[in-house]
PDB file of N, CA and C in Angstrom:
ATOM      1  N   UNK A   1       0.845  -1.173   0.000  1.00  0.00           N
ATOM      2  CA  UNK A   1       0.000   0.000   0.000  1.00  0.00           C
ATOM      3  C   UNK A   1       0.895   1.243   0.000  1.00  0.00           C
ATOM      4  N   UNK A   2       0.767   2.034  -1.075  1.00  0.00           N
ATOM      5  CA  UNK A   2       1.582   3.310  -1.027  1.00  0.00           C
ATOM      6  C   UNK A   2       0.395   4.686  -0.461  1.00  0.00           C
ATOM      7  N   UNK A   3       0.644   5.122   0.689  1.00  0.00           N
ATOM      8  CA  UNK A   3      -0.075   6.606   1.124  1.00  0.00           C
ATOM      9  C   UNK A   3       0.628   7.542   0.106  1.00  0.00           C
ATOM     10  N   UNK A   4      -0.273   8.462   0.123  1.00  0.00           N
ATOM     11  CA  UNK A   4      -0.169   9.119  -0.241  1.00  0.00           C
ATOM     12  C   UNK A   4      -1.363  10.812   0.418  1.00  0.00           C
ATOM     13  N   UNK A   5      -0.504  11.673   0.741  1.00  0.00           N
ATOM     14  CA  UNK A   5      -0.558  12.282   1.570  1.00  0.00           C
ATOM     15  C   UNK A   5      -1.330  13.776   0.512  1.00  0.00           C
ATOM     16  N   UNK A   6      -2.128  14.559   0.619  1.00  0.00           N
ATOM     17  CA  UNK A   6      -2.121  15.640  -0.347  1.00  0.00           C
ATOM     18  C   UNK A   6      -2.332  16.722   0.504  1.00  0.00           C
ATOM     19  N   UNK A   7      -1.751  18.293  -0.560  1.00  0.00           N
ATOM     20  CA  UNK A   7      -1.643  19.259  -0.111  1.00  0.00           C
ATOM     21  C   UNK A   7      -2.953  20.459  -0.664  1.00  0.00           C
ATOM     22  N   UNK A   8      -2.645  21.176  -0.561  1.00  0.00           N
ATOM     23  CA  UNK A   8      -3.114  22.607  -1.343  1.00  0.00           C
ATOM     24  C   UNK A   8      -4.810  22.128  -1.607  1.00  0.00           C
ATOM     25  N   UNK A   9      -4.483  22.647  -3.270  1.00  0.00           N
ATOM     26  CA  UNK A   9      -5.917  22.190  -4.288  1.00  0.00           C
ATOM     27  C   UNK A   9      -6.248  20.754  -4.487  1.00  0.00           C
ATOM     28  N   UNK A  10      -4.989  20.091  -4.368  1.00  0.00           N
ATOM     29  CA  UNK A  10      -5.408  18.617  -4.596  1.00  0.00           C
ATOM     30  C   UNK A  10      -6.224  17.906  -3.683  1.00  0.00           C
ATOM     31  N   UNK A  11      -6.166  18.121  -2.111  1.00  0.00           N
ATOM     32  CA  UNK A  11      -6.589  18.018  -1.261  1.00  0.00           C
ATOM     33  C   UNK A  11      -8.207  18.094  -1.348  1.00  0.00           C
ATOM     34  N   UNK A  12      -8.274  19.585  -1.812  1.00  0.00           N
ATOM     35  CA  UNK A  12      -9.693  20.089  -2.106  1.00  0.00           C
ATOM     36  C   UNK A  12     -10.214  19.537  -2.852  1.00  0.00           C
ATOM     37  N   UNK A  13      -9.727  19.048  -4.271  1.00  0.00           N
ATOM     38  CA  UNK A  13     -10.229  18.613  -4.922  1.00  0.00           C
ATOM     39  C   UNK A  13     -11.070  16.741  -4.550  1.00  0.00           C
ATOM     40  N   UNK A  14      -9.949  16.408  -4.065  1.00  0.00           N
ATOM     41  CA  UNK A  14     -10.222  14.733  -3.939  1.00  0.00           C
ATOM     42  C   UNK A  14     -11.346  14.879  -2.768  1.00  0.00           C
ATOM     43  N   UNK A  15     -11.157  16.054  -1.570  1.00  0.00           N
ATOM     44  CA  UNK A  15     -12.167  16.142  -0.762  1.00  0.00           C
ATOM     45  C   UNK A  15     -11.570  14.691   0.673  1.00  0.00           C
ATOM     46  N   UNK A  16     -10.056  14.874   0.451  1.00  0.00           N
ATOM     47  CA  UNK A  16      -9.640  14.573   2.429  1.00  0.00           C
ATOM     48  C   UNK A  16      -7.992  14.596   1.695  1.00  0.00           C
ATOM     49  N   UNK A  17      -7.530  14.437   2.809  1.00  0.00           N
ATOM     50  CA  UNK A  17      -6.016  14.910   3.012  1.00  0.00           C
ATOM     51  C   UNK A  17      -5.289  13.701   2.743  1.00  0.00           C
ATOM     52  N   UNK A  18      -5.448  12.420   2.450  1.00  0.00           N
ATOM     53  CA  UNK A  18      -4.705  11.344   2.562  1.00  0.00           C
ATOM     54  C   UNK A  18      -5.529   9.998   1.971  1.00  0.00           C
ATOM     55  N   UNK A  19      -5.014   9.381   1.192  1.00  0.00           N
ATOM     56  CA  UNK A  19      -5.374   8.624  -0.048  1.00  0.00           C
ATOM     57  C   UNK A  19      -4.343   7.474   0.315  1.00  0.00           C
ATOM     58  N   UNK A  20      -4.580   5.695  -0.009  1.00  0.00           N
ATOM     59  CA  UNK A  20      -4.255   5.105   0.116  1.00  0.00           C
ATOM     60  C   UNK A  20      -4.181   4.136  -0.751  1.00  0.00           C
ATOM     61  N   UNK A  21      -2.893   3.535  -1.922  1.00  0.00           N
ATOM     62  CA  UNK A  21      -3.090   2.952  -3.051  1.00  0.00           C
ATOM     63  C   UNK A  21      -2.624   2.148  -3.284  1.00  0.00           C
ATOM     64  N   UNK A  22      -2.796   0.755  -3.982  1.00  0.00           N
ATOM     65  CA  UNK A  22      -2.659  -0.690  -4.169  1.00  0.00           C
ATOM     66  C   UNK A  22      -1.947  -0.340  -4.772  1.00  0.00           C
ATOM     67  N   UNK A  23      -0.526  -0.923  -5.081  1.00  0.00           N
ATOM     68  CA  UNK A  23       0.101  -1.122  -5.802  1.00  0.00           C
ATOM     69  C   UNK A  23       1.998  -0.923  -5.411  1.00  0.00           C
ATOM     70  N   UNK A  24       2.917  -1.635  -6.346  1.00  0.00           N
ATOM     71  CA  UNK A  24       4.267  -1.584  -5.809  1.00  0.00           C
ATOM     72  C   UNK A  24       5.119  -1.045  -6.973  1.00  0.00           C
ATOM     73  N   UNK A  25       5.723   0.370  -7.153  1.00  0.00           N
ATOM     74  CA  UNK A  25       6.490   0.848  -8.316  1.00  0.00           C
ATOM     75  C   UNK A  25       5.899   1.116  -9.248  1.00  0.00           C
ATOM     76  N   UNK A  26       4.793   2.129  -8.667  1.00  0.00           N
ATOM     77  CA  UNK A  26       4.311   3.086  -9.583  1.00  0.00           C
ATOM     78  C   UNK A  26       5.247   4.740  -9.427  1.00  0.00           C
ATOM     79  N   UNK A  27       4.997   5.155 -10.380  1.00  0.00           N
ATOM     80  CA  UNK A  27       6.284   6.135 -10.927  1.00  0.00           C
ATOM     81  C   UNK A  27       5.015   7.270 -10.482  1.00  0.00           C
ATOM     82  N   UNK A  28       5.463   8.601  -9.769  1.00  0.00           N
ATOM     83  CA  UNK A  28       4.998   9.276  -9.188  1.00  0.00           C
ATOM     84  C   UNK A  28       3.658  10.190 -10.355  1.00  0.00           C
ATOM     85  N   UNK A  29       4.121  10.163 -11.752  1.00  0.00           N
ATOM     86  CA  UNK A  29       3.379  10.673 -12.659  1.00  0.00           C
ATOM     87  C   UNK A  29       1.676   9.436 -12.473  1.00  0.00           C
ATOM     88  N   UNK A  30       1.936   8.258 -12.543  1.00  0.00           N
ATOM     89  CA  UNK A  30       1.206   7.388 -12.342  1.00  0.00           C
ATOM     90  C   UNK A  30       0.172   7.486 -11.079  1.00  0.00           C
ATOM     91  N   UNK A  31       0.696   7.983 -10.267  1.00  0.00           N
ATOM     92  CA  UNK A  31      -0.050   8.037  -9.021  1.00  0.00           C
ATOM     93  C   UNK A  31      -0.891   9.295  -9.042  1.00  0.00           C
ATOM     94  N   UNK A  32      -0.515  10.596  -9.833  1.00  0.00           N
ATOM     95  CA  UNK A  32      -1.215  11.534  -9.974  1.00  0.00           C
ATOM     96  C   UNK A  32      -2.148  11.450 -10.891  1.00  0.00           C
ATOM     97  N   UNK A  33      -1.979  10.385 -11.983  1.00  0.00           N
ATOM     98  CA  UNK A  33      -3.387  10.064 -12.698  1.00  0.00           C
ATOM     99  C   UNK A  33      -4.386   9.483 -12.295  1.00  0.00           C
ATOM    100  N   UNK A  34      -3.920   8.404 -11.252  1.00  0.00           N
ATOM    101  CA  UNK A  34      -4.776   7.874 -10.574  1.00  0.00           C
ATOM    102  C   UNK A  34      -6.084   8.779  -9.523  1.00  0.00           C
ATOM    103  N   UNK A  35      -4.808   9.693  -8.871  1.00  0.00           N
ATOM    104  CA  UNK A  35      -5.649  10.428  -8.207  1.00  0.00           C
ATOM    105  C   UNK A  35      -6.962  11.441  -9.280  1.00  0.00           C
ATOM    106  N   UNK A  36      -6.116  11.746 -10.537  1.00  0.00           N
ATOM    107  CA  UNK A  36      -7.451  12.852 -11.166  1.00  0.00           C
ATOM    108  C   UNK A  36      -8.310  11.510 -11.459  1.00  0.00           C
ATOM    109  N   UNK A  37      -8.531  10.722 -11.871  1.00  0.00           N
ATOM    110  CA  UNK A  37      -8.919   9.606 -12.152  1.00  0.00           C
ATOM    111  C   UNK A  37     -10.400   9.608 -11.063  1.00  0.00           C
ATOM    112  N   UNK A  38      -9.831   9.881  -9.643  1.00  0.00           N
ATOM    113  CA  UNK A  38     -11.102   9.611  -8.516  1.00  0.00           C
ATOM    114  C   UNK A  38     -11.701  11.436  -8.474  1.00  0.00           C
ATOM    115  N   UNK A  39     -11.651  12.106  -9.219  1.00  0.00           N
ATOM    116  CA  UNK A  39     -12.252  13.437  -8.982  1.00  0.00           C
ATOM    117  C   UNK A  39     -13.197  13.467 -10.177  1.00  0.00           C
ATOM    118  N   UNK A  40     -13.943  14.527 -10.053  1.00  0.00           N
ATOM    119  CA  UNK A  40     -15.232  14.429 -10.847  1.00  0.00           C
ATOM    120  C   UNK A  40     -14.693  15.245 -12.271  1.00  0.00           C
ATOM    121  N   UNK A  41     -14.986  14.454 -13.378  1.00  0.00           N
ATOM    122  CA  UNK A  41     -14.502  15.332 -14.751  1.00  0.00           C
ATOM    123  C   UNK A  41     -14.665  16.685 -14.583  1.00  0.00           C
ATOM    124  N   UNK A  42     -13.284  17.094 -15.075  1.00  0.00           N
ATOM    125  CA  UNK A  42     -13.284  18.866 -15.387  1.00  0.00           C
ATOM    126  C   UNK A  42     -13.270  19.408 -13.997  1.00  0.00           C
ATOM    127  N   UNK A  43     -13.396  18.832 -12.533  1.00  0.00           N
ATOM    128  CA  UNK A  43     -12.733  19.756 -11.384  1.00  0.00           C
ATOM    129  C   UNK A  43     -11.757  19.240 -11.059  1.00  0.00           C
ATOM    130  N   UNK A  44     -10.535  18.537 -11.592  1.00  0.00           N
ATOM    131  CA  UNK A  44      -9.474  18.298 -11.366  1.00  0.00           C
ATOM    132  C   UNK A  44      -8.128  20.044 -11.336  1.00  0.00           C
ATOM    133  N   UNK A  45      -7.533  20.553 -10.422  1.00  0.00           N
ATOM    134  CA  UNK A  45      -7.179  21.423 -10.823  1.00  0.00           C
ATOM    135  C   UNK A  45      -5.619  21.128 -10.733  1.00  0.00           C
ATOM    136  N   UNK A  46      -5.422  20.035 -11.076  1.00  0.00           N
ATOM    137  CA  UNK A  46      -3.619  19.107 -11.060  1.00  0.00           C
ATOM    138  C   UNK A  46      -3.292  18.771 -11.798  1.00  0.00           C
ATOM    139  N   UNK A  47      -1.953  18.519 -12.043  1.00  0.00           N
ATOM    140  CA  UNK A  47      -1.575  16.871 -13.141  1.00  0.00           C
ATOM    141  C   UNK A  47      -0.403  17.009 -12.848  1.00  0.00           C
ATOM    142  N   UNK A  48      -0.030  15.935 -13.693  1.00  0.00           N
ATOM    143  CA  UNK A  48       1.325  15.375 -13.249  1.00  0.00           C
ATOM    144  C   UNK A  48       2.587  16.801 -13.669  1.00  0.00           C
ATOM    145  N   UNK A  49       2.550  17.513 -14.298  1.00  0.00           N
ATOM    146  CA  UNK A  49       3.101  18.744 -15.001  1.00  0.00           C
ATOM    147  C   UNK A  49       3.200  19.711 -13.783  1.00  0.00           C
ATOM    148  N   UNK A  50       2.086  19.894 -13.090  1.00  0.00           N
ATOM    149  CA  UNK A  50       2.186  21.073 -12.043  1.00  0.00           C
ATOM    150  C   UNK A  50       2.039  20.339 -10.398  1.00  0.00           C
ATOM    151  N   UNK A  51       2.854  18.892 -10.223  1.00  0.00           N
ATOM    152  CA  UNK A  51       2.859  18.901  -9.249  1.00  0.00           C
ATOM    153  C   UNK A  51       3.889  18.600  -8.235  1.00  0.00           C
ATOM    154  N   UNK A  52       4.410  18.578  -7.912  1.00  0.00           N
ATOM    155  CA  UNK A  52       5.460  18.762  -6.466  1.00  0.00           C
ATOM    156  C   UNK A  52       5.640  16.451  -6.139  1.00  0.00           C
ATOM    157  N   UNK A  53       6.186  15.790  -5.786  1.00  0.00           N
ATOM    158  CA  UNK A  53       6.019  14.975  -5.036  1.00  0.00           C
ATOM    159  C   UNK A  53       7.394  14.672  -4.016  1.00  0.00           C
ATOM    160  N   UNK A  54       7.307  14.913  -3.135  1.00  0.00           N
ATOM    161  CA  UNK A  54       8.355  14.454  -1.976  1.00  0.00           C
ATOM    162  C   UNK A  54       7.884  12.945  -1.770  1.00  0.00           C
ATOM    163  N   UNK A  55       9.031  11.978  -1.748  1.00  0.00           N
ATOM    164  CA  UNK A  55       9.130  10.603  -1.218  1.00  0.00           C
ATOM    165  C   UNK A  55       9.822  10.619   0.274  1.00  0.00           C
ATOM    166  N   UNK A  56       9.423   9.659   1.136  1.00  0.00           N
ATOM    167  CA  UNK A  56       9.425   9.797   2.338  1.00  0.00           C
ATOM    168  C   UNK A  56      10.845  10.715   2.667  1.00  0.00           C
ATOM    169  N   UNK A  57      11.816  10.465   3.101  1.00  0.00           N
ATOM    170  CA  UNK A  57      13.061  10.888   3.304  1.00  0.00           C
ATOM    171  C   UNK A  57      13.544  12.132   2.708  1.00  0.00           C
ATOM    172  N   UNK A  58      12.228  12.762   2.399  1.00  0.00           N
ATOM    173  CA  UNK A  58      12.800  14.380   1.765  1.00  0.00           C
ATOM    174  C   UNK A  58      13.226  14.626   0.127  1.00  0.00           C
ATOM    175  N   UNK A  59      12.826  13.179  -0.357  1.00  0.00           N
ATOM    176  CA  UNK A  59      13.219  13.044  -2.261  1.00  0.00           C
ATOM    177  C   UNK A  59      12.366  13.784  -2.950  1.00  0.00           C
ATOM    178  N   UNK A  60      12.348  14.941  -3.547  1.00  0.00           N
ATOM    179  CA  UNK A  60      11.530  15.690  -4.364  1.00  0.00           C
ATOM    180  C   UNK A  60      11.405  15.286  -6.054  1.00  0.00           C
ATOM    181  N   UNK A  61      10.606  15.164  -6.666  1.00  0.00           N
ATOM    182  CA  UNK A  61      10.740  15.692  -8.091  1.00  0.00           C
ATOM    183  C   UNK A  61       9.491  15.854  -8.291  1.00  0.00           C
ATOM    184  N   UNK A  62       9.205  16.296  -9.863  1.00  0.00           N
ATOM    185  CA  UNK A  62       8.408  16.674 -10.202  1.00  0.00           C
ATOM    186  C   UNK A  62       7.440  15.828 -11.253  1.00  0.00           C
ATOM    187  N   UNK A  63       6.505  15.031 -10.763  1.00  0.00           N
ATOM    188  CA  UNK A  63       5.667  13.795 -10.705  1.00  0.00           C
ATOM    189  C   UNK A  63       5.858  13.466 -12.211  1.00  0.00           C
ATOM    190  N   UNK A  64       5.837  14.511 -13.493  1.00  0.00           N
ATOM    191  CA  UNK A  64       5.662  14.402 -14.981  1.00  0.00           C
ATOM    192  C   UNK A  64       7.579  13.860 -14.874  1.00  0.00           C
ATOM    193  N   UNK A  65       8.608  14.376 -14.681  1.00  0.00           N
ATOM    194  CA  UNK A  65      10.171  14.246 -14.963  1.00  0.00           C
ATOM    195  C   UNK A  65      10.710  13.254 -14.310  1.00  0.00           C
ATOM    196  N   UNK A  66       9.739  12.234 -13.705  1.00  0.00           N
ATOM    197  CA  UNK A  66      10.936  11.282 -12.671  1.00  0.00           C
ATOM    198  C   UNK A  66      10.332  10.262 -13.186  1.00  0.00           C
ATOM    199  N   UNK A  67      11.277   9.329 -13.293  1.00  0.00           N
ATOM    200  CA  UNK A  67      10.708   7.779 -13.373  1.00  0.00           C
ATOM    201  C   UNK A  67      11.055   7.019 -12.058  1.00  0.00           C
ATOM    202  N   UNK A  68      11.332   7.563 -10.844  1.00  0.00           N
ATOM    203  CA  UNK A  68      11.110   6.794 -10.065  1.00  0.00           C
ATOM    204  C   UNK A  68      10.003   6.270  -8.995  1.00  0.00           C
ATOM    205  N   UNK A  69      10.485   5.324  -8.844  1.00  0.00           N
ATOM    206  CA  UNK A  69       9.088   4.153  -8.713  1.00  0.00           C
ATOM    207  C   UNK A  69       9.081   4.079  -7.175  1.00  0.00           C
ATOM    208  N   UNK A  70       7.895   4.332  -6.853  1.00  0.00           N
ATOM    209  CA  UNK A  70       7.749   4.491  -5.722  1.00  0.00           C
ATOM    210  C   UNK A  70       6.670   3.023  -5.241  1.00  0.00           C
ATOM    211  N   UNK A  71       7.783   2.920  -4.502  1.00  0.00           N
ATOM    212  CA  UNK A  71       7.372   1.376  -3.199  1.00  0.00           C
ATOM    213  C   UNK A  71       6.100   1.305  -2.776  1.00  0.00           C
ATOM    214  N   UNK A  72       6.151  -0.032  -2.281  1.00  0.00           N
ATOM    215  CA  UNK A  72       4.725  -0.378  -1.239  1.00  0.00           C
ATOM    216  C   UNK A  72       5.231   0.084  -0.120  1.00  0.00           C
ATOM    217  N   UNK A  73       4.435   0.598   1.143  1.00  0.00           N
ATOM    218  CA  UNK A  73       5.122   1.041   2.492  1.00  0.00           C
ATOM    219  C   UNK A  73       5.302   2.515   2.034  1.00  0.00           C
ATOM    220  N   UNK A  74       5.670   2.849   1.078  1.00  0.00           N
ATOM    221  CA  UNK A  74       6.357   4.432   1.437  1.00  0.00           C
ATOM    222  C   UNK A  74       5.081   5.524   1.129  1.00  0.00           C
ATOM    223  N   UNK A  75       5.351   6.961   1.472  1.00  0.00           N
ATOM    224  CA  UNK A  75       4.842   7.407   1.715  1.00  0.00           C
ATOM    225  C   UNK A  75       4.927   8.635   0.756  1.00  0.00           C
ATOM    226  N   UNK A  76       3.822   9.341   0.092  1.00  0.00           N
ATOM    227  CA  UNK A  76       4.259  10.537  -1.095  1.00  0.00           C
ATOM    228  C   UNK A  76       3.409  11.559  -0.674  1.00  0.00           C
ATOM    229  N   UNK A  77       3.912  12.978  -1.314  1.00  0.00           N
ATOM    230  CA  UNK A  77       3.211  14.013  -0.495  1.00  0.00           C
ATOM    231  C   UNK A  77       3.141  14.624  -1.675  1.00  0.00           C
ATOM    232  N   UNK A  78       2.003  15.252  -2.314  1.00  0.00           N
ATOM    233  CA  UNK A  78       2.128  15.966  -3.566  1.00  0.00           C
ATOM    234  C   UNK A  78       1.438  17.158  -2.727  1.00  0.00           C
ATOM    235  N   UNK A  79       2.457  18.256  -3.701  1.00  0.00           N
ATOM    236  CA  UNK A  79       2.285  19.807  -3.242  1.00  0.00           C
ATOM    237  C   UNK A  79       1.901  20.286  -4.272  1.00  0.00           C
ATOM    238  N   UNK A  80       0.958  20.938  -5.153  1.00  0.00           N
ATOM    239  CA  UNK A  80       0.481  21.838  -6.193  1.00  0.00           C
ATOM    240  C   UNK A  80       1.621  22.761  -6.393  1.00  0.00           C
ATOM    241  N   UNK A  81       2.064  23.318  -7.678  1.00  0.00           N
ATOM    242  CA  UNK A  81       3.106  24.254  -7.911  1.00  0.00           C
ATOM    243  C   UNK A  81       2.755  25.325  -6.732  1.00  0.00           C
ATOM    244  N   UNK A  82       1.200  25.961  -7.061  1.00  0.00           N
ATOM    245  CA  UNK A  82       0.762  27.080  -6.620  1.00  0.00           C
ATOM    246  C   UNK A  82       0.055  27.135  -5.048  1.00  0.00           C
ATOM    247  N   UNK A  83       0.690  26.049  -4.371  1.00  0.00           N
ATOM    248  CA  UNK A  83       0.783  26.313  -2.957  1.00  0.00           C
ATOM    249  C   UNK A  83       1.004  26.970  -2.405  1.00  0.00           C
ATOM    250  N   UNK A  84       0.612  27.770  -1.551  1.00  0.00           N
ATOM    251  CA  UNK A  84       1.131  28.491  -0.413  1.00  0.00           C
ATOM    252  C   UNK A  84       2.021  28.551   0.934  1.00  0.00           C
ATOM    253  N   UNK A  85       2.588  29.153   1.137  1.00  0.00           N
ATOM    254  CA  UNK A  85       3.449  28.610   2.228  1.00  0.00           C
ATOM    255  C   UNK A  85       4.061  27.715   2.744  1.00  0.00           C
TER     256      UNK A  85
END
């Protein structure tokens, strides 16, 4: 099970702070489709292009440019470009 933790608009959008997903070495772009995937067509205000993902231990990239594959157990935090603070 990979958590996955959300911030900002994404948060708002999915409607709760923390999402929980089957699967082992999905690549962080993957996990953000999944998530627009559970929001209602056309109020998605994310994608993989404008979003932030930290892997547990402080690993950043940017969900569309990384191919790395993120584990069962670990934990991802997507931040919207246009976050605040």
């Amino acid at each position: 099970m990979i958590t996955v933790r959300c911030l900002g608009h994404i948060c708002t959008s999915l409607g709760r702070e923390e999402v929980s997903l089957e699967g082992d070495g999905l690549e962080a772009g993957e996990i953000v489709d999944r998530l627009r995937s559970m929001v209602a067509a056309g109020s998605a205000g994310f994608d993989r292009y404008n979003t932030l993902a930290l892997v547990d231990k402080g690993e950043a990239c940017v969900a569309a440019a990384s191919s790395r594959k993120i584990r069962d157990g670990e934990t991802v935090v997507l931040i919207p470009f246009s976050h605040g603070g």
